[in-house]
Protein backbone atom coordinates (compact mmCIF):
# COMPACT_ATOMS: atom_id res chain seq x y z
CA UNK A 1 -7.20 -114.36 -29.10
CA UNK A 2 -9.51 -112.43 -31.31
CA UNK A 3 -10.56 -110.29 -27.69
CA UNK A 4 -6.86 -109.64 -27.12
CA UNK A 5 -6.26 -107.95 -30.63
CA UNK A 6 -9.77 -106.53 -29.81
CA UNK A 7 -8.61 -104.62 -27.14
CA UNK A 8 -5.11 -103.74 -28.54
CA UNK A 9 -6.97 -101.84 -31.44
CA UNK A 10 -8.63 -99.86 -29.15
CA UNK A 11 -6.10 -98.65 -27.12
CA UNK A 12 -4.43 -97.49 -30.43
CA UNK A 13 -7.26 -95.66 -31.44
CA UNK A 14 -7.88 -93.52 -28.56
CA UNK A 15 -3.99 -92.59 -28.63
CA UNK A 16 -4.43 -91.58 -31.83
CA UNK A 17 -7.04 -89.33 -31.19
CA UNK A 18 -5.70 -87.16 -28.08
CA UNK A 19 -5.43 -83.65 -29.04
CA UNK A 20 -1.85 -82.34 -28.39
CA UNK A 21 -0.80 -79.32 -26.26
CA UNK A 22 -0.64 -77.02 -28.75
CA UNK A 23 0.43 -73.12 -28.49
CA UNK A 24 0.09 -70.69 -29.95
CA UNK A 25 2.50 -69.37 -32.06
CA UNK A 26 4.90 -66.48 -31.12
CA UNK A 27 7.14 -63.35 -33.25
CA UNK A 28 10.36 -63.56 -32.55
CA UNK A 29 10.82 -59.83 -33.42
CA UNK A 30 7.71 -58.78 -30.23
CA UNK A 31 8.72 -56.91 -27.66
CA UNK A 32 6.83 -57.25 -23.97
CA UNK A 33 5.26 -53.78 -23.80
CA UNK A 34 5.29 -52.47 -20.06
CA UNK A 35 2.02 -51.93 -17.88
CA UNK A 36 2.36 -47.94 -17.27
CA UNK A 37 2.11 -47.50 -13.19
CA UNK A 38 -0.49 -45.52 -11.93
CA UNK A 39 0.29 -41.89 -10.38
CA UNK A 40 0.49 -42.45 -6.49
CA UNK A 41 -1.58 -40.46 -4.39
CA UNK A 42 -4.19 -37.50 -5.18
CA UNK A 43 -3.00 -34.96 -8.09
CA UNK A 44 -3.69 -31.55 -7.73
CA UNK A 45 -4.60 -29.72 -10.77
CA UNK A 46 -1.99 -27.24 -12.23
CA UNK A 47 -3.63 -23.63 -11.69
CA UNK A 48 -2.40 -20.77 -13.99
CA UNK A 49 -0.77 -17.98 -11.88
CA UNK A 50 -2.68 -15.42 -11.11
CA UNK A 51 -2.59 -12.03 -12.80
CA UNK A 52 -0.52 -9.19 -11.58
CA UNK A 53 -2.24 -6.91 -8.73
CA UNK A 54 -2.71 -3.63 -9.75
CA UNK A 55 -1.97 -0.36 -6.95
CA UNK A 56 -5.44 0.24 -5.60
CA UNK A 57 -6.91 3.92 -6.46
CA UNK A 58 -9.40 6.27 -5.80
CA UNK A 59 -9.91 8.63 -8.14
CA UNK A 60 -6.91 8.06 -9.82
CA UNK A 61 -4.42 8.20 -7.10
CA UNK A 62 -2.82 5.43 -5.60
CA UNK A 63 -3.14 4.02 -1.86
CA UNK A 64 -2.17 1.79 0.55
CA UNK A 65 -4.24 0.08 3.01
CA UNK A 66 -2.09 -0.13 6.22
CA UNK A 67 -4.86 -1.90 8.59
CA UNK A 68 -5.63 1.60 10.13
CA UNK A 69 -8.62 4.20 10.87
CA UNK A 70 -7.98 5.07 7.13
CA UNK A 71 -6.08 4.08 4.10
CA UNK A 72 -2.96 6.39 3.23
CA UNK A 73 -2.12 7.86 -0.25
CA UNK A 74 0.92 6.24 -1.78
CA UNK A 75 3.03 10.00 -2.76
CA UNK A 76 2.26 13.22 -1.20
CA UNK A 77 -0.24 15.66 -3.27
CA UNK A 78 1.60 16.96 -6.07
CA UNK A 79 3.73 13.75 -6.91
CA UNK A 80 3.39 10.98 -9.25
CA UNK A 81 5.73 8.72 -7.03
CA UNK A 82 6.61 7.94 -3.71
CA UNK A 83 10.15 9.59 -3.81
CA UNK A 84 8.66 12.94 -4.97
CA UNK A 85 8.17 16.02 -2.67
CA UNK A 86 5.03 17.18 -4.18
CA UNK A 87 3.72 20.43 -3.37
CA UNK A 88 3.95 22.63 -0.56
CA UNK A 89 0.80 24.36 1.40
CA UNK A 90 -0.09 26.93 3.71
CA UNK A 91 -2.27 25.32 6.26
CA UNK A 92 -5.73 26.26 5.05
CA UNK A 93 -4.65 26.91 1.38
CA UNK A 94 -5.04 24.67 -1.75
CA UNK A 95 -3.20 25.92 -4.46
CA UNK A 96 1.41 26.37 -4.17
CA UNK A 97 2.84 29.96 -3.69
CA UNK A 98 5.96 31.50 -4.19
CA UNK A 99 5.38 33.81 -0.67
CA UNK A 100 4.77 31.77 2.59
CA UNK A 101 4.44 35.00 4.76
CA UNK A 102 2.16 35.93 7.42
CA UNK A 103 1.94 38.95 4.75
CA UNK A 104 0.50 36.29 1.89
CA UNK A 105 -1.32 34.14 4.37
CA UNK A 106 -4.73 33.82 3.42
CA UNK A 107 -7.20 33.70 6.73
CA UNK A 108 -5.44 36.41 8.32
CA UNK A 109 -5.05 40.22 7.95
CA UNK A 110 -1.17 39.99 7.60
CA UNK A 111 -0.43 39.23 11.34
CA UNK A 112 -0.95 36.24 13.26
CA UNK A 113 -3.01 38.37 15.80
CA UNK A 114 -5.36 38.92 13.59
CA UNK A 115 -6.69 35.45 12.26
CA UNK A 116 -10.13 35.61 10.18
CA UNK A 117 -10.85 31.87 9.90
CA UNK A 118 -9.48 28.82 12.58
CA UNK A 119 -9.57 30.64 15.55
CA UNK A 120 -10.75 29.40 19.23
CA UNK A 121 -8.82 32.19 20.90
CA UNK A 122 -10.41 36.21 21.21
CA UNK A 123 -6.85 37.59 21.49
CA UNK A 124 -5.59 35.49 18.03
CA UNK A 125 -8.50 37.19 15.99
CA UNK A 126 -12.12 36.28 14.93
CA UNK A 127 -13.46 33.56 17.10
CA UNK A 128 -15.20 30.83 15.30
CA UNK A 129 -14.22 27.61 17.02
CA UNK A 130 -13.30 25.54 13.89
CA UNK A 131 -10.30 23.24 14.83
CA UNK A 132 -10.56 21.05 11.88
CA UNK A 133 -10.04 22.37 8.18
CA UNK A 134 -13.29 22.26 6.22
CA UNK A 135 -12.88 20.34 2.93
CA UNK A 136 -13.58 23.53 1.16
CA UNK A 137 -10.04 24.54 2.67
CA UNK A 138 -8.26 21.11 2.28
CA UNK A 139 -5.51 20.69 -0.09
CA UNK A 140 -6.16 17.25 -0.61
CA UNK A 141 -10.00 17.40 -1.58
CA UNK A 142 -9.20 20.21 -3.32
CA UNK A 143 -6.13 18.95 -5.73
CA UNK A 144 -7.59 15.14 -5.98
CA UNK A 145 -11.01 15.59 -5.35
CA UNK A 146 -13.42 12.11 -4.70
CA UNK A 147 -12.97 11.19 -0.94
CA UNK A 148 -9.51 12.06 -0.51
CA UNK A 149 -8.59 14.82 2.55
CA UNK A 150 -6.01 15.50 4.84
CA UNK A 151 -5.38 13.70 7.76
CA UNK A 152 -6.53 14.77 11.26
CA UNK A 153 -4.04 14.89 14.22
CA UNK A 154 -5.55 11.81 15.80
CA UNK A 155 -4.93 9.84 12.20
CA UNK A 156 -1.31 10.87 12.03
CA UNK A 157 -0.97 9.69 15.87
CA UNK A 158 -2.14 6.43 14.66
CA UNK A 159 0.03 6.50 12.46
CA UNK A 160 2.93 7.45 14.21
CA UNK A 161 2.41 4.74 16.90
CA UNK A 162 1.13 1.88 15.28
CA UNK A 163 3.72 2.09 12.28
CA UNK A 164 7.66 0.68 12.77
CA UNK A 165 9.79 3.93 10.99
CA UNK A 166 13.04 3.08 9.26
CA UNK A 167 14.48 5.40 7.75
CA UNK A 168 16.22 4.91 4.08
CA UNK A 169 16.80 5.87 0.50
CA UNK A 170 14.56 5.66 -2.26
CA UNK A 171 15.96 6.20 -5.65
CA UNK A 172 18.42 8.70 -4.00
CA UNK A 173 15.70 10.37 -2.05
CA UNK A 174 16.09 10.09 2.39
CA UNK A 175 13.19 9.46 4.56
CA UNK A 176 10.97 6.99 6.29
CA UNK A 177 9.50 3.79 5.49
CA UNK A 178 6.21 3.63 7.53
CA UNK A 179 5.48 -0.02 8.13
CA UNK A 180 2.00 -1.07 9.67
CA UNK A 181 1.87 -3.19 12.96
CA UNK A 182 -1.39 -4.64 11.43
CA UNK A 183 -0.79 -6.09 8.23
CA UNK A 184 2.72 -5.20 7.28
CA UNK A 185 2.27 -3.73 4.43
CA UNK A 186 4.21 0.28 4.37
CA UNK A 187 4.28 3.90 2.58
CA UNK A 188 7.02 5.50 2.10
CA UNK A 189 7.72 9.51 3.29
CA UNK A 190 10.09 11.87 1.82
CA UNK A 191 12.24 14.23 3.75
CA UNK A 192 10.99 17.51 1.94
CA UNK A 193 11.15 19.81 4.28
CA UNK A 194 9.62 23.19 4.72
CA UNK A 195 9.71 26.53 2.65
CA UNK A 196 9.42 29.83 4.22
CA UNK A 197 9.70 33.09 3.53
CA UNK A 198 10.89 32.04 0.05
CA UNK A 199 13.77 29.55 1.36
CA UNK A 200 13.24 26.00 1.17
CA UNK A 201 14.97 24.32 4.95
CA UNK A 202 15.86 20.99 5.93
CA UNK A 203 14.98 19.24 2.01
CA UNK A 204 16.69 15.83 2.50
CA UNK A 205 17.18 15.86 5.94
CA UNK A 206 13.89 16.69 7.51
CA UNK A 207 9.86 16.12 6.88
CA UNK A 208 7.42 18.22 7.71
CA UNK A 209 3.46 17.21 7.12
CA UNK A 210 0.61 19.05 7.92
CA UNK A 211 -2.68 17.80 9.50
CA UNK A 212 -5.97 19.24 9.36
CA UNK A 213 -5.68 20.39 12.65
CA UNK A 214 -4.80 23.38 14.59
CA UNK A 215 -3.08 23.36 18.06
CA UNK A 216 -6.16 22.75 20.69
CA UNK A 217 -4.55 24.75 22.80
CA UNK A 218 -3.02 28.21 22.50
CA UNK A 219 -2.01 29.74 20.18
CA UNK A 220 -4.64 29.45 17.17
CA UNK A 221 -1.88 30.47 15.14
CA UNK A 222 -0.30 27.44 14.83
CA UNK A 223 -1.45 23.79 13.30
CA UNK A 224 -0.28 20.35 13.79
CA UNK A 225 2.55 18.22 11.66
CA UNK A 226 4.26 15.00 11.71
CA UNK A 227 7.95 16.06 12.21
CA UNK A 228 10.50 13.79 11.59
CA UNK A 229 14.50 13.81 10.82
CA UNK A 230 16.59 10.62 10.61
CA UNK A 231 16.41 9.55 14.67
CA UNK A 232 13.04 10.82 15.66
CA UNK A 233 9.53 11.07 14.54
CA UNK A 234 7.47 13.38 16.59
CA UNK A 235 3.89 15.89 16.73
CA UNK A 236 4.43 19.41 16.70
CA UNK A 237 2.96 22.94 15.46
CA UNK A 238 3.67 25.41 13.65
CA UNK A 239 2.73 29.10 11.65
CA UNK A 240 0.18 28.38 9.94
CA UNK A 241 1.62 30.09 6.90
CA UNK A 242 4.51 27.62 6.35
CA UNK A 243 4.81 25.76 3.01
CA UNK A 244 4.70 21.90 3.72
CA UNK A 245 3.42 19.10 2.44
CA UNK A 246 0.71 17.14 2.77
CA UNK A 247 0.05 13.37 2.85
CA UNK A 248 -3.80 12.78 1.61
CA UNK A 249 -5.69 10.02 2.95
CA UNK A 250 -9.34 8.01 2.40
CA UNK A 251 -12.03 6.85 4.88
C-alpha cells in the first residue's frame, strides 16, 4: 500500500513541474510590416544629358563637316547666317565693289584680251600659267583669314555629286539644301544671284558661286561656278569680273 501512494506522489510531482507552452505576448495595435521586393534585373545608372553641341568654328566662323575632301562654311563670306547673301566678288578680288566691269576689273587692262594675272592663253594676255587663285587673291583667306579659302572646281564637283539638292525656303529666303551622301548631315545655299554692271540678276531665283578656278580650257577669261536655279544644279564659267559669291571652305 505504502508503494502504491509512493508512486501516485510521484506522478503528481512531475506533472506539476512541466513547463507550459508559453508565447510570447503580442500588440494588438502591430501591424505586419511588408518585406520590400528586390529590383528585378540589372539597373542602369541614370546619366545626366549631355550638354548642348556647340556649331564647330575656325576662326570664328562656323562649319559643317559633310564627310567630304573638306569641311564647308555654314553662310557664304559676308553673312552671319545661312539665309544671308553675303558679299559679292570679282574672281580674283577680296574686297565688294559698286562697278563689276571689265573697266574696274583688277588683273586686266580694261579688256578681257588683255589679262595681267590667270592667264594660260598668249592671245588672252600675259601668260603665267596660274589656274588656281593664290591665297593672296582669295576672298575667303582674305575676309576670314586662319585656314579658310575658296573652293577649287574639283571640291565643288564633289560637292555637287556626292550631295542630294532640295531646294526650299529658309526664313523666306529660296535655295538649296545640300545634304551629304556620307554622313547626312547638310549646308544650306542661298539663291543670290549675280551683280553686273551695277544690276543685281536672278536674286531669289538663281545662285551663282565662284571657285578658285579658271576654265582649263579656253578662254582664260572666264572662271568656274556652281550654277544652280530651282530644277538644276550645274558647272559653268563665266567673266571673270562678275560679282558673286563665294562659299569658303577648310582642309
Amino acid at each position: 500500500m505504502k508503494r502504491i501512494l509512493f508512486y501516485l506522489f510521484a506522478c503528481l510531482f512531475c506533472v506539476a513541474c512541466e513547463s507550459p507552452d508559453v508565447q510570447p505576448p503580442t500588440n494588438e495595435n502591430q501591424t505586419e510590416q511588408e518585406t520590400p521586393t528586390p529590383p528585378q534585373g540589372p539597373q542602369e545608372e541614370e546619366k545626366p544629358a549631355p550638354p548642348e553641341e556647340l556649331p564647330a568654328n575656325a576662326n570664328g566662323y562656323e562649319y559643317v563637316d559633310l564627310g567630304l575632301s573638306v569641311k564647308w562654311a555654314s553662310y557664304n563670306v559676308g553673312a552671319n547666317k545661312p539665309e544671308e547673301y553675303g558679299y559679292y566678288f570679282a574672281w580674283g578680288e577680296v574686297t565688294p565693289t559698286d562697278d563689276y566691269s571689265w573697266e574696274a576689273y583688277k588683273w586686266c587692262e580694261s579688256d578681257w584680251t588683255k589679262l595681267t594675272k590667270y592667264c594660260v592663253n598668249a592671245d588672252m594676255g600675259v601668260v603665267d600659267n596660274k589656274k588656281v587663285l593664290d591665297l593672296a587673291d582669295d576672298a575667303a583667306r582674305a575676309n576670314w583669314g586662319g585656314d579658310w579659302r575658296m573652293p577649287t572646281v574639283l571640291e565643288q564637283d564633289e560637292l555637287r555629286e556626292q550631295c542630294t539638292w532640295q531646294w526650299t525656303v529658309v526664313n523666306g529666303v529660296n535655295g538649296y539644301k545640300v545634304i551629304s551622301s556620307k554622313n547626312g548631315n547638310f549646308i544650306f545655299l542661298p539663291a543670290a544671284g549675280w551683280k553686273n554692271d551695277g544690276f543685281i540678276s536672278r536674286q531669289g531665283t538663281n545662285g551663282a558661286y565662284w571657285s578658285a578656278s579658271i576654265l582649263a580650257e579656253w578662254p582664260s577669261s572666264s572662271a568656274e561656278y556652281i550654277s544652280f536655279y530651282d530644277k538644276n544644279v550645274i558647272k559653268h564659267n563665266i567673266f571673270r569680273y562678275f560679282g558673286q559669291v563665294v562659299r569658303a571652305v577648310l582642309p
